[in-house]
C-alpha atoms as a PDB file:
ATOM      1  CA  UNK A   1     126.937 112.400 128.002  1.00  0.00           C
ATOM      2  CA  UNK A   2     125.886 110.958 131.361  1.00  0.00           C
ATOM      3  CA  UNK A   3     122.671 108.129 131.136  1.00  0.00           C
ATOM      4  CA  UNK A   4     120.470 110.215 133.342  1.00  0.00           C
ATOM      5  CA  UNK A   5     121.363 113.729 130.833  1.00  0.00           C
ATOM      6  CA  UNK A   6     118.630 111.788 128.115  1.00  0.00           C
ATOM      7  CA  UNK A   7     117.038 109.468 130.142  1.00  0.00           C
ATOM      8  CA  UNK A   8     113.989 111.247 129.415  1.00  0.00           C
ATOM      9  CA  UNK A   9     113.956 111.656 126.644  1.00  0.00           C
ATOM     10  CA  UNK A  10     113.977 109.347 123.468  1.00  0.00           C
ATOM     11  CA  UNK A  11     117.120 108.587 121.187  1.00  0.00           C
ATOM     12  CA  UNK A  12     117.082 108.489 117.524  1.00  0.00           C
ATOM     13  CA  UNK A  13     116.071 104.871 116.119  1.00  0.00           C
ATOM     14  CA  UNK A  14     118.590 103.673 114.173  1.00  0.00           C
ATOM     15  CA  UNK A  15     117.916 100.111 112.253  1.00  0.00           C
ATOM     16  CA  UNK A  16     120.837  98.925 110.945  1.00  0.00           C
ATOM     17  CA  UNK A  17     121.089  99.067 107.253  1.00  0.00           C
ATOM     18  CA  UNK A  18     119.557  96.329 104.782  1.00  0.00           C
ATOM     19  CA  UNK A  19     120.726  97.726 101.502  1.00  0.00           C
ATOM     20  CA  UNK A  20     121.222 101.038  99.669  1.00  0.00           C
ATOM     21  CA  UNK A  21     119.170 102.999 102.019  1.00  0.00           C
ATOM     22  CA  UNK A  22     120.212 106.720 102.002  1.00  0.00           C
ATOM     23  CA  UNK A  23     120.403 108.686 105.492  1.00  0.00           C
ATOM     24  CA  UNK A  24     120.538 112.121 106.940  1.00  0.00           C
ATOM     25  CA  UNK A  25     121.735 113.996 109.927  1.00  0.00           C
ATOM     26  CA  UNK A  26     119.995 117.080 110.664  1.00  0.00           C
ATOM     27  CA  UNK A  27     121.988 118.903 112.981  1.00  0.00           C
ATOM     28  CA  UNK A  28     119.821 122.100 114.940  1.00  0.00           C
ATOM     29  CA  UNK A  29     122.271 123.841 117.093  1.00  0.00           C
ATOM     30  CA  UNK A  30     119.970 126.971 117.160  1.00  0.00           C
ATOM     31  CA  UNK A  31     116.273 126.799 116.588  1.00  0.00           C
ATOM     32  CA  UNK A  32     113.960 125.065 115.420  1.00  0.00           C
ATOM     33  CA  UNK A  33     112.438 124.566 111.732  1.00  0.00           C
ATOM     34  CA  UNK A  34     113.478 127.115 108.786  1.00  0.00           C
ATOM     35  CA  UNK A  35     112.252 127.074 105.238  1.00  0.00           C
ATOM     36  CA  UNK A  36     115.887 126.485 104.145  1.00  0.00           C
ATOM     37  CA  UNK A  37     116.055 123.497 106.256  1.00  0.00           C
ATOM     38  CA  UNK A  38     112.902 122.253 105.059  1.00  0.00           C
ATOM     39  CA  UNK A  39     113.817 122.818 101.570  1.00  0.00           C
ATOM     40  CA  UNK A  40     117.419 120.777 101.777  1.00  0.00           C
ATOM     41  CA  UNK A  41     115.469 117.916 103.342  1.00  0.00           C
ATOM     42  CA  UNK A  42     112.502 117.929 100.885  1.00  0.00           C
ATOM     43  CA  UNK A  43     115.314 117.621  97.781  1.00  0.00           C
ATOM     44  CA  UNK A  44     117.107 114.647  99.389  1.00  0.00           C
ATOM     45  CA  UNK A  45     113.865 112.924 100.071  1.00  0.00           C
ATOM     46  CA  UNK A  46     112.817 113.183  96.566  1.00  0.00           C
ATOM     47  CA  UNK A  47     116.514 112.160  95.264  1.00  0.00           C
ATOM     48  CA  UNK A  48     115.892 108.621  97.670  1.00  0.00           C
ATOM     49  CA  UNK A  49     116.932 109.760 101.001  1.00  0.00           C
ATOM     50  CA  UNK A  50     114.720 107.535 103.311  1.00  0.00           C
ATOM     51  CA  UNK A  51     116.346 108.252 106.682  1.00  0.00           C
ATOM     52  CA  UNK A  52     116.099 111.677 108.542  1.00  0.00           C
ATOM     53  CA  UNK A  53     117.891 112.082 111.815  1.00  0.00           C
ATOM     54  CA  UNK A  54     117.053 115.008 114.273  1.00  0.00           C
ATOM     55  CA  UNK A  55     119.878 115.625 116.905  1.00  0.00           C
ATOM     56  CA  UNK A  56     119.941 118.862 119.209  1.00  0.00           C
ATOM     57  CA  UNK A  57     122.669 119.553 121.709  1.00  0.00           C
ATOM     58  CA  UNK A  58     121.770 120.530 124.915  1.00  0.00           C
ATOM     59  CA  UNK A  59     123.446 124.112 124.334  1.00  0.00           C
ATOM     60  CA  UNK A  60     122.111 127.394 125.052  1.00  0.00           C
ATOM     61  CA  UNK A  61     121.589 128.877 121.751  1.00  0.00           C
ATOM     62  CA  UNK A  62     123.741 131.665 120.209  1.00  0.00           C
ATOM     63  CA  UNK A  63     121.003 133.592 118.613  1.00  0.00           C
ATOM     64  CA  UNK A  64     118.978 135.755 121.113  1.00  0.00           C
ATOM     65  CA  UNK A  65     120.064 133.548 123.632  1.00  0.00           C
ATOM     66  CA  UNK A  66     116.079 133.443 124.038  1.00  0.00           C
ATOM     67  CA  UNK A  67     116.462 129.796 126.107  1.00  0.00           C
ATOM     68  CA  UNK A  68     116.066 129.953 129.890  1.00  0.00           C
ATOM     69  CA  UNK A  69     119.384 128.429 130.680  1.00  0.00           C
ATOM     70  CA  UNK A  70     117.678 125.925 133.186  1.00  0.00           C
ATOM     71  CA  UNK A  71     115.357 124.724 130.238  1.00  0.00           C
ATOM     72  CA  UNK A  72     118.594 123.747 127.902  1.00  0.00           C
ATOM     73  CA  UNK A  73     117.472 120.009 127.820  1.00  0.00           C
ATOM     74  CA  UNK A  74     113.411 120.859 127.355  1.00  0.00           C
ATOM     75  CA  UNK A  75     114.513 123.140 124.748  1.00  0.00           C
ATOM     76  CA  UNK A  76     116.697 120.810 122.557  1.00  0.00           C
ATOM     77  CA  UNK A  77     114.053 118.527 122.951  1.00  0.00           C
ATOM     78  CA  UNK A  78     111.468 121.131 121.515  1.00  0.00           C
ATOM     79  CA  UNK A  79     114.240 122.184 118.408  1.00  0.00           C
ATOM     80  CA  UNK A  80     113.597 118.600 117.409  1.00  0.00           C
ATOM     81  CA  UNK A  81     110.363 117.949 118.164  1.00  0.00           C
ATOM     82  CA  UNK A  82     109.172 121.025 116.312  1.00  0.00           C
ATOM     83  CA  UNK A  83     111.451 120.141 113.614  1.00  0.00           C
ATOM     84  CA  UNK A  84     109.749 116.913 112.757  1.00  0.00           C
ATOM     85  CA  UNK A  85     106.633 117.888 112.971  1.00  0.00           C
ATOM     86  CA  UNK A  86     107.204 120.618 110.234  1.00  0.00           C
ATOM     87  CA  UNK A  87     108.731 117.834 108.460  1.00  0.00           C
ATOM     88  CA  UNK A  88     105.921 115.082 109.133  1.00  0.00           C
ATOM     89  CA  UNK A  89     103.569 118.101 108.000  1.00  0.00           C
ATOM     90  CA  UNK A  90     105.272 117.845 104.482  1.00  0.00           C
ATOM     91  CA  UNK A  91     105.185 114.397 104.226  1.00  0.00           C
ATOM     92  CA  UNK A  92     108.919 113.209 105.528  1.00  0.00           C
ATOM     93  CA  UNK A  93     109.276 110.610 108.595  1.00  0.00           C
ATOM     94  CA  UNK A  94     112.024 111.717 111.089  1.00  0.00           C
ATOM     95  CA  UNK A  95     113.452 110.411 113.992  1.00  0.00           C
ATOM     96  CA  UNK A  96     115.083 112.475 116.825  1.00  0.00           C
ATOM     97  CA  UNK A  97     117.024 113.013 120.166  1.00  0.00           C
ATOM     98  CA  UNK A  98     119.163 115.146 122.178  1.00  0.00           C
ATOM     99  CA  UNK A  99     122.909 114.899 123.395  1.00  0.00           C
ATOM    100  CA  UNK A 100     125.380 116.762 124.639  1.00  0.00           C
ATOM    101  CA  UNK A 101     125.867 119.936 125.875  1.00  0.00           C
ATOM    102  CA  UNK A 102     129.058 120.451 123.689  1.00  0.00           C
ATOM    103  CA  UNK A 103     128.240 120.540 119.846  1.00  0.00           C
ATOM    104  CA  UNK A 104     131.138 119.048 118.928  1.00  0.00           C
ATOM    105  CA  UNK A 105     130.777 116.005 120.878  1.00  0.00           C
ATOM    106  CA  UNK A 106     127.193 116.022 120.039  1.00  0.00           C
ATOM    107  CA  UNK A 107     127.992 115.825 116.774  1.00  0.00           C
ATOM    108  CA  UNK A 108     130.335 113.046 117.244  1.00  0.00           C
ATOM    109  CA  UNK A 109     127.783 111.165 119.436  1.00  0.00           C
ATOM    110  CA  UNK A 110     125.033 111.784 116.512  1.00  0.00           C
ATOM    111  CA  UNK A 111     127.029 110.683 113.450  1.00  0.00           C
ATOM    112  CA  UNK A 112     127.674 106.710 115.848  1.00  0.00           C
ATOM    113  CA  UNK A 113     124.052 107.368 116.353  1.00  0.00           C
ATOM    114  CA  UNK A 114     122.633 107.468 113.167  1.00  0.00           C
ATOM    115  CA  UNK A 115     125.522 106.465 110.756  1.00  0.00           C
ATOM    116  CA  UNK A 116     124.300 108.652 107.587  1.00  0.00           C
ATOM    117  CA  UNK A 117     125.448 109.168 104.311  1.00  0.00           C
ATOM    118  CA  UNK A 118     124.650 113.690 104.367  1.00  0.00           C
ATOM    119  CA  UNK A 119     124.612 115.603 107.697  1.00  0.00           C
ATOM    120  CA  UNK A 120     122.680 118.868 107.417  1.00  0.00           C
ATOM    121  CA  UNK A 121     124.343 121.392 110.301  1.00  0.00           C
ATOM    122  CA  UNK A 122     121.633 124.207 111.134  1.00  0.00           C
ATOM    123  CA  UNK A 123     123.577 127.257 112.903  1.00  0.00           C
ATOM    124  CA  UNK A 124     124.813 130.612 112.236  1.00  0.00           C
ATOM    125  CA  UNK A 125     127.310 131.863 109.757  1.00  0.00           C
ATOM    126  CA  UNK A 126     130.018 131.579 111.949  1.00  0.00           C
ATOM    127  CA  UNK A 127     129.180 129.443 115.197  1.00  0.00           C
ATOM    128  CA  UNK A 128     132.534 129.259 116.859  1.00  0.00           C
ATOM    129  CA  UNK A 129     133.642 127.225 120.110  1.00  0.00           C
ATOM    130  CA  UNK A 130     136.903 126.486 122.327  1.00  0.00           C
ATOM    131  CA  UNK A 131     139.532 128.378 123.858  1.00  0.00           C
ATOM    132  CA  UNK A 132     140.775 129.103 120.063  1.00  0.00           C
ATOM    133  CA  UNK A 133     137.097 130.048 118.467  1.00  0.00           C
ATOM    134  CA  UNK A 134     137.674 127.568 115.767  1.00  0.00           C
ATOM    135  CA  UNK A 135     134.629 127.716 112.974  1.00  0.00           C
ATOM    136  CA  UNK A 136     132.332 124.711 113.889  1.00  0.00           C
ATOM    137  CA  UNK A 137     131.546 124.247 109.845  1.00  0.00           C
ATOM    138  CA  UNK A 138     134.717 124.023 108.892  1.00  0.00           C
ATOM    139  CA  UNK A 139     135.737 121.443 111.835  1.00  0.00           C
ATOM    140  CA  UNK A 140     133.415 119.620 110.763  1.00  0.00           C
ATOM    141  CA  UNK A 141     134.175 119.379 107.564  1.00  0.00           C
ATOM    142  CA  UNK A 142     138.103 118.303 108.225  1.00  0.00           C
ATOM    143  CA  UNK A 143     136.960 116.014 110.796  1.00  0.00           C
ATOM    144  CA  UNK A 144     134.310 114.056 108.902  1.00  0.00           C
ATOM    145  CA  UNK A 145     134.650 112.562 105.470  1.00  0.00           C
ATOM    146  CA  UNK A 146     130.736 112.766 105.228  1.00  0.00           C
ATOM    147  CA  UNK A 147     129.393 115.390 102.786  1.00  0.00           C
ATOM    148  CA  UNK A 148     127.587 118.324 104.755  1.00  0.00           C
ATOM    149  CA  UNK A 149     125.897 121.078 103.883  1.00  0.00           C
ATOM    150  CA  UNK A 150     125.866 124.404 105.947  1.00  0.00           C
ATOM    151  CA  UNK A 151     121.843 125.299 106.564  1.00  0.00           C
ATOM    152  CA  UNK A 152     122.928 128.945 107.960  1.00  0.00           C
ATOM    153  CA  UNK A 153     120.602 130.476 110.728  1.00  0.00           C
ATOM    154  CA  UNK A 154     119.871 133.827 109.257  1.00  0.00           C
ATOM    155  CA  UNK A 155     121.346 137.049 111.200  1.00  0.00           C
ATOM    156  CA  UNK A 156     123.713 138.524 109.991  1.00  0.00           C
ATOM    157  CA  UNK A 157     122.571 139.179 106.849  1.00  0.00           C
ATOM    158  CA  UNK A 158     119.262 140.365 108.513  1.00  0.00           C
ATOM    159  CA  UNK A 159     121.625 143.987 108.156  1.00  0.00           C
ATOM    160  CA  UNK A 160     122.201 144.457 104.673  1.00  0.00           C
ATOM    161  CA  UNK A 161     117.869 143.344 103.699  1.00  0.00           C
ATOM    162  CA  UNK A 162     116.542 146.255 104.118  1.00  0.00           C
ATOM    163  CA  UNK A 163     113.008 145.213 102.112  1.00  0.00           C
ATOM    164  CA  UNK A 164     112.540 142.613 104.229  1.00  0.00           C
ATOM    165  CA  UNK A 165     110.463 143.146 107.456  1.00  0.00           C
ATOM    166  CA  UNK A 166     111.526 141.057 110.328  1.00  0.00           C
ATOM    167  CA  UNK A 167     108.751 140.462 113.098  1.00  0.00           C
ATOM    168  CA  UNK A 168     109.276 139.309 116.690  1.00  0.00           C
ATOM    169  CA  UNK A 169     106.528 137.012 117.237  1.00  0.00           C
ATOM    170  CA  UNK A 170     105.491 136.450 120.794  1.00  0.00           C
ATOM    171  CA  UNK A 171     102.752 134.197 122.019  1.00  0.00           C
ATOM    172  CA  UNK A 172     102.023 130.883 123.586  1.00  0.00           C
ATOM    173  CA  UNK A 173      98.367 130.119 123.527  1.00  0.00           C
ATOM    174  CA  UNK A 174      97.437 131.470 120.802  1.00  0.00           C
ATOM    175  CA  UNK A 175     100.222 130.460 118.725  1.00  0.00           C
ATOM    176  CA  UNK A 176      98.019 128.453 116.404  1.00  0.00           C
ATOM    177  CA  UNK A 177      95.726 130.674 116.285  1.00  0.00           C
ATOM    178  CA  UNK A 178      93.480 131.477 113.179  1.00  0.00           C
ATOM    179  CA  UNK A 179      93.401 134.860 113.959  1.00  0.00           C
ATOM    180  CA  UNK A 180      97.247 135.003 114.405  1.00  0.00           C
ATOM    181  CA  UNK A 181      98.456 133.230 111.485  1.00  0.00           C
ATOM    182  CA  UNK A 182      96.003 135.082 109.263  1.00  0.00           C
ATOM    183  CA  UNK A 183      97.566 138.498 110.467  1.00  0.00           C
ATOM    184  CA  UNK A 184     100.836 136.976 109.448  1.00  0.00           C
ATOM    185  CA  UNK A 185      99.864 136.091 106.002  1.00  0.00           C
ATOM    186  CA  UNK A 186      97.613 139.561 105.578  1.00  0.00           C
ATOM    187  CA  UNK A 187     101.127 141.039 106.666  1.00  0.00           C
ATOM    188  CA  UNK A 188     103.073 138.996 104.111  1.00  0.00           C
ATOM    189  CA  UNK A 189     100.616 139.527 101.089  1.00  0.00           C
ATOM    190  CA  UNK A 190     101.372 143.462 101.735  1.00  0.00           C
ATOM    191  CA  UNK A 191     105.163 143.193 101.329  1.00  0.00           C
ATOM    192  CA  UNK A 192     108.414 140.506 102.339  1.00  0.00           C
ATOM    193  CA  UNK A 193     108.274 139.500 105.798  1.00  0.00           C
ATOM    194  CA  UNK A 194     110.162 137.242 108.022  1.00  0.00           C
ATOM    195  CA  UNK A 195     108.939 136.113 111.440  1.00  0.00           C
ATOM    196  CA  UNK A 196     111.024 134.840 114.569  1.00  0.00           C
ATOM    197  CA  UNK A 197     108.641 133.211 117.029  1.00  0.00           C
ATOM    198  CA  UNK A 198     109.194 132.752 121.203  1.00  0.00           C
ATOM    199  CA  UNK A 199     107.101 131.281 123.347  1.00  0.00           C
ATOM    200  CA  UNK A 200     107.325 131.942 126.620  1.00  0.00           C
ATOM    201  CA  UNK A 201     106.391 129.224 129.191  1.00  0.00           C
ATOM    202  CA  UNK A 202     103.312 128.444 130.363  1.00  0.00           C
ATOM    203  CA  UNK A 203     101.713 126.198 133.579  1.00  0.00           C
ATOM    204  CA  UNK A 204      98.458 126.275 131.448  1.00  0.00           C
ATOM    205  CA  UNK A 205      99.824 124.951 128.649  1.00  0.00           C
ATOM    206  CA  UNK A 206     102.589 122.306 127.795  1.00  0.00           C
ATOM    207  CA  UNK A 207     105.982 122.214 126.348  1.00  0.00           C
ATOM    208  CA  UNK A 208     104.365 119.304 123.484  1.00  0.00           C
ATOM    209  CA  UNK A 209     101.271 121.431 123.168  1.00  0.00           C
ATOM    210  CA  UNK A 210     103.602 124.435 122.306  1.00  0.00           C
ATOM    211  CA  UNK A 211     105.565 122.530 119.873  1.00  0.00           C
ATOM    212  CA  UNK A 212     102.718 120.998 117.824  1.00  0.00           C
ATOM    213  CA  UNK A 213     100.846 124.437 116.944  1.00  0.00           C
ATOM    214  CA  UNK A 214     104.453 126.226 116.299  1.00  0.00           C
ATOM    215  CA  UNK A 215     104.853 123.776 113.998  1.00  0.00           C
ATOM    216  CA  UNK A 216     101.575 123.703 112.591  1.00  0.00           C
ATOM    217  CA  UNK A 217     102.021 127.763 112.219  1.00  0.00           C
ATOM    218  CA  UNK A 218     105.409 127.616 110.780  1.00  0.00           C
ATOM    219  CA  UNK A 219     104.373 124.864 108.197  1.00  0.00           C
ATOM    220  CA  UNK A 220     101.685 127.904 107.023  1.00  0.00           C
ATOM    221  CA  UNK A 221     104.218 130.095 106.842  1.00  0.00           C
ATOM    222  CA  UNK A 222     106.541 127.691 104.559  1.00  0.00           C
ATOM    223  CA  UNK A 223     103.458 126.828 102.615  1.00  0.00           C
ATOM    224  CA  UNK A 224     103.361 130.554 101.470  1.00  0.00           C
ATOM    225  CA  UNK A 225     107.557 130.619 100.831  1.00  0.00           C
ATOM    226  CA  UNK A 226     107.849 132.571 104.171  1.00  0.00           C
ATOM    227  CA  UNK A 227     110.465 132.823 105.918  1.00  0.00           C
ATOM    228  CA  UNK A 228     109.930 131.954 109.335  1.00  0.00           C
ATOM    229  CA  UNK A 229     111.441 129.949 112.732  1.00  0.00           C
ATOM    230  CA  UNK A 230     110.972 130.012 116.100  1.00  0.00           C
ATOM    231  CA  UNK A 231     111.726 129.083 119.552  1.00  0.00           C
ATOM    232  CA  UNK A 232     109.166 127.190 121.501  1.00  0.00           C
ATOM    233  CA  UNK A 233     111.158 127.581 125.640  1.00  0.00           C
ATOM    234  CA  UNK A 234     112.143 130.910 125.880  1.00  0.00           C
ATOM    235  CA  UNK A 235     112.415 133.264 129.333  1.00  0.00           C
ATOM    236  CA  UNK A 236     109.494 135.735 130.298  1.00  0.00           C
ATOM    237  CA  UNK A 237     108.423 137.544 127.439  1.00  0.00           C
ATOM    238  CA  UNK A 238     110.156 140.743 128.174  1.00  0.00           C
ATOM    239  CA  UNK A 239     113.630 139.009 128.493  1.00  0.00           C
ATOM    240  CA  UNK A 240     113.061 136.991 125.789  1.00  0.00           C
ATOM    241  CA  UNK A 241     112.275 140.138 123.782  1.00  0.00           C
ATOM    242  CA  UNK A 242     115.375 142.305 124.779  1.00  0.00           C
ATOM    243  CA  UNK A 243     117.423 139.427 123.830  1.00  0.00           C
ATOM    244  CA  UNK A 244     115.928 138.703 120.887  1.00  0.00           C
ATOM    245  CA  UNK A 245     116.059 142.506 119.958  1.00  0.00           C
ATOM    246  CA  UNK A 246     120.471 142.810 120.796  1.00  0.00           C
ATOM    247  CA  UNK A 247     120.834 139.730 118.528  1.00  0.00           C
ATOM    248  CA  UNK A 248     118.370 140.610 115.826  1.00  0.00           C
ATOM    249  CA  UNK A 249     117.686 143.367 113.353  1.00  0.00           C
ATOM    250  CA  UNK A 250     114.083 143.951 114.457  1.00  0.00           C
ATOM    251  CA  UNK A 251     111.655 146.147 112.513  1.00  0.00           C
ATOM    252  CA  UNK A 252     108.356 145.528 114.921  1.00  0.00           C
ATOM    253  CA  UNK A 253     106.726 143.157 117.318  1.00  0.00           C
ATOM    254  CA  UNK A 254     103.263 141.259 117.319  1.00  0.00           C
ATOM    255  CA  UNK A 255     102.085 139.900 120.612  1.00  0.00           C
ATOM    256  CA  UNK A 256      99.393 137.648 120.678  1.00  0.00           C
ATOM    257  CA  UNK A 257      97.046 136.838 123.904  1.00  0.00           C
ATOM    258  CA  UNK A 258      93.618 135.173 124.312  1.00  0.00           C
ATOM    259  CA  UNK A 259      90.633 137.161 123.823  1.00  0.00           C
ATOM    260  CA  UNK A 260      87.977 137.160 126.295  1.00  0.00           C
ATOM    261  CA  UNK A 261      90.407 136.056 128.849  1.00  0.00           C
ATOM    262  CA  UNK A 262      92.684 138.519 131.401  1.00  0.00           C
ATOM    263  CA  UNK A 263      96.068 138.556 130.177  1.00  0.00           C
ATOM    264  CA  UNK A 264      98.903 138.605 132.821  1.00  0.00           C
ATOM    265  CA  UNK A 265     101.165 140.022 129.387  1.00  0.00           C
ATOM    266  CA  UNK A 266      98.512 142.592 128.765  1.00  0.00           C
ATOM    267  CA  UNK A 267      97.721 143.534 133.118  1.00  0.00           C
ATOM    268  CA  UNK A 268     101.712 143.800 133.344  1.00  0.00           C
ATOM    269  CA  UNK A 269     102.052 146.440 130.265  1.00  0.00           C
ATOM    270  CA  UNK A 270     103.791 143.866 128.255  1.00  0.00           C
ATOM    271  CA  UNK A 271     102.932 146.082 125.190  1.00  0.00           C
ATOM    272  CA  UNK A 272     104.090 149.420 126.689  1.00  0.00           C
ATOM    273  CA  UNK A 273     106.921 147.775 127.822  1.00  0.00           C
ATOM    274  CA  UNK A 274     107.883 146.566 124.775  1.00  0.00           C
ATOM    275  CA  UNK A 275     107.578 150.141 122.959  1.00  0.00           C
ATOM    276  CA  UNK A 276     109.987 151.219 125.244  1.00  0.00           C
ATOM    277  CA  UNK A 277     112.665 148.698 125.542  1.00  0.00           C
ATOM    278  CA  UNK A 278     113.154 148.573 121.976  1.00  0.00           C
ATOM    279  CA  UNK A 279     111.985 151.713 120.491  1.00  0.00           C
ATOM    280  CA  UNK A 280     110.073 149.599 117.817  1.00  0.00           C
ATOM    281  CA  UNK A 281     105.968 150.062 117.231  1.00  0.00           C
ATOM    282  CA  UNK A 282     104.109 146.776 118.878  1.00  0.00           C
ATOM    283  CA  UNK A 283     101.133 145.415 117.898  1.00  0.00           C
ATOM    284  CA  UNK A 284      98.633 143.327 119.948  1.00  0.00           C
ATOM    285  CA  UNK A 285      96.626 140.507 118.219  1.00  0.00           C
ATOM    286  CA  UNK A 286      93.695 139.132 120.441  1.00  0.00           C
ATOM    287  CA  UNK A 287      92.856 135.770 119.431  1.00  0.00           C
ATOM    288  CA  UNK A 288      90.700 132.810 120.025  1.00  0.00           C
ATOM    289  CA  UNK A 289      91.354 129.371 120.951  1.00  0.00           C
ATOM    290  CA  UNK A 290      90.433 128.406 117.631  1.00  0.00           C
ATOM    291  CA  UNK A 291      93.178 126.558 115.517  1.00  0.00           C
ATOM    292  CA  UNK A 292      94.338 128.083 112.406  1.00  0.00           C
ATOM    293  CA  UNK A 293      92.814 125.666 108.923  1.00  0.00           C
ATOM    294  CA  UNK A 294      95.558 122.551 107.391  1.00  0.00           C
ATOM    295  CA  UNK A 295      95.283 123.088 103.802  1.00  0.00           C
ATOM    296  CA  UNK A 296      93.744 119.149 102.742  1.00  0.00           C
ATOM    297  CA  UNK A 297      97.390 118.648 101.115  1.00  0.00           C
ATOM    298  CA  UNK A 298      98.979 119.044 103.887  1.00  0.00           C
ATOM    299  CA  UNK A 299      96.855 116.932 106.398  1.00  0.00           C
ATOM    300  CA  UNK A 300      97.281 114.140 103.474  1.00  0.00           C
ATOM    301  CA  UNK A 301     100.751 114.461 103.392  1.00  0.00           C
ATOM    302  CA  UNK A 302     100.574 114.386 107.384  1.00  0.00           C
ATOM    303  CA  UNK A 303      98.410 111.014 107.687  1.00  0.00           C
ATOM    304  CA  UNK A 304     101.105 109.660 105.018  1.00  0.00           C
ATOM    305  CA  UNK A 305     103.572 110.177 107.587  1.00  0.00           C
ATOM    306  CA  UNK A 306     102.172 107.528 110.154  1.00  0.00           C
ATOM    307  CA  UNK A 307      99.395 107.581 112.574  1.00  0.00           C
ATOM    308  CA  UNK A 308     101.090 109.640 115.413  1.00  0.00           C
ATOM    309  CA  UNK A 309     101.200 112.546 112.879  1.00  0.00           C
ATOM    310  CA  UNK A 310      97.343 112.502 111.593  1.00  0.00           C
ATOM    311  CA  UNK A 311      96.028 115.851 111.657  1.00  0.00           C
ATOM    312  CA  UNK A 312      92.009 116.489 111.037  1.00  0.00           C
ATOM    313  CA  UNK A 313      91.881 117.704 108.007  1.00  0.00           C
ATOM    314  CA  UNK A 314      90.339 121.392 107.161  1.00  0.00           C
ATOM    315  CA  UNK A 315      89.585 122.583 103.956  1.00  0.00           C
ATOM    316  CA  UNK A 316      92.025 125.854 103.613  1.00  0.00           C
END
C-alpha cells in the first residue's frame, strides 16, 4: 500500500513489547461491530489480553455490497472506528487503522503491524479471493502459525432461522435516537430480532458523528444480547436497501427520519419505495434529536477507557 492510500488516516500504535503482554488482531473485512466479535474480545481481555488491534482493508464489502465504491477508504475507516468505540463502550482500549485494498496483503501488512499473539478474522462463512477462489480462513490458517479464530459475519445461516426476525435498519440522524433504539428494544422484548444498520451519507452530518451514535446504538443492542451490526457509509438509501435485500434474508424494514423536520427520504417516497422494491412491510420511526440514555455501567466502563472515550453519563 502506497503512503498517500493512509496518509489520512492513523495507523495502529504498536509499542514494542516489555514483557508477557498478550495481543490481538481484529481483522473486519465486512462490517463493523457484532455481538460475537464483542464477545471473543471481552473473553481474551479477561484471560490477560492487553492489546487490541483494529485493521480494515480498504475492500468493498461482500455482504450487501452496501459501500459506495468511491467511499472504500472512509468506510474501512468507519468498520474500525465503530468497532472501538463498541469496544471502549465495554471497557476495552483498542487501537486501529486501515490498509490495503487486498485482504490478504492487508492481513500480511497488519500481523508486521501489530505483531500479536491471536488474530480474530471478522467475515463471512466462506469469503473467497483470487483467480482460484481459495477460502481466506483457511489461507490464513496455513500461512500463519498464529492461532485465529473465525468471527463469521452472519448470512447464510440467516436461511435456515426462521424465529428470528431480521430488520433493515436505515437512518442517519437519528441513529442514536431515543425514540429509535427504544422501538428496537420494544421490538426485541416481543420476540428474537436481529438488526443490520446503513447509514446513508449525509452533508449535515459527519462520517465521525455517524460512527459514534452507531456505536452507541449497537452497544444497547449488545447490552440486551441482541444481535445487531451495521454499516455506517453506505449508497442512497434505496440502493443501499436493494442491496442489502439480494444479500440478506430480510423480514421488514424500519426507517428512521427527524421529526419536525422535512425529510428528503420521506418527500422522495422512500417508504413507498421501499414496499415495492422488496415486497416487505416498512415502517417509519420519526424521531428527535435527542440521544438515546448510557446505562451508568456503561459510561463507567467508557471513562475507564481513557479520556477520548468519556461519555456523560445517564441513568438508564
Amino acid at each position: 500500500m502506497s503512503d498517500s492510500d493512509t496518509a489520512n488516516y492513523p495507523q495502529p500504535d504498536n509499542p514494542p513489547r516489555t514483557g508477557d503482554e498478550k495481543r490481538v488482531l481484529v481483522f473486519l473485512n465486512e462490517v463493523a461491530g457484532g455481538r460475537k466479535l464483542l464477545g471473543a474480545c471481552s473473553e481474551m481481555a479477561s484471560a490477560g489480553a492487553d492489546y487490541f488491534g483494529l485493521i480494515a482493508p480498504q475492500n468493498e464489502p461482500e455482504v450487501g455490497q452496501m459501500v459506495d465504491p468511491d467511499q472504500a477508504r472512509d468506510s474501512a475507516q468507519s468498520r474500525v472506528d465503530v468497532t472501538s468505540q463498541v469496544l471502549g463502550e465495554f471497557g476495552i482500549a483498542s487501537v486501529g487503522g486501515v490498509m490495503d485494498p487486498d485482504p490478504p496483503l492487508a492481513l500480511d501488512d497488519a500481523i508486521r503491524a501489530t505483531d500479536p499473539d491471536r488474530i480474530l478474522l471478522s467475515c463471512l462463512y466462506e469469503t473467497r479471493f483470487g483467480p482460484l477462489r481459495r477460502d481466506f480462513v483457511d489461507w490464513a490458517r496455513s500461512r500463519y502459525e498464529i492461532p485465529i479464530e473465525h468471527i463469521p459475519v452472519r448470512v447464510d445461516d440467516d436461511g435456515v432461522n426462521w424465529d428470528i426476525t431480521h430488520t433493515l435498519v436505515v437512518a442517519t440522524k437519528t441513529i442514536n435516537s431515543q425514540e429509535l433504539v427504544s422501538r428496537l428494544l420494544e421490538r426485541a422484548e416481543k420476540g428474537p430480532h436481529r438488526y443490520t444498520f446503513i447509514a446513508p451519507r449525509s452533508g449535515e452530518v459527519s462520517r465521525e458523528e455517524i460512527c459514534e451514535n452507531l456505536a452507541r446504538t449497537l452497544s444497547a443492542m449488545y447490552d440486551k444480547e441482541i444481535d445487531a451490526t451495521g454499516q455506517p457509509m453506505s449508497p442512497d438509501p434505496l440502493t443501499a436497501i436493494r442491496n442489502a435485500n439480494a444479500h440478506y434474508r430480510l423480514d421488514d424494514i424500519l426507517i428512521s427520519t427527524l421529526k419536525g423536520e422535512k425529510s428528503e427520504w420521506i418527500e422522495q417516497g422512500l417508504v413507498q419505495e421501499a414496499e415495492k422494491l422488496t415486497g416487505k412491510p416498512v415502517e417509519h420511526v420519526e424521531s428527535s434529536g435527542r440521544r438515546a440514555r448510557v446505562p451508568a455501567t456503561r459510561a463507567a466502563a467508557l471513562a475507564a477507557v481513557g479520556p477520548d472515550n468519556e461519555t456523560e453519563e445517564e441513568e438508564a
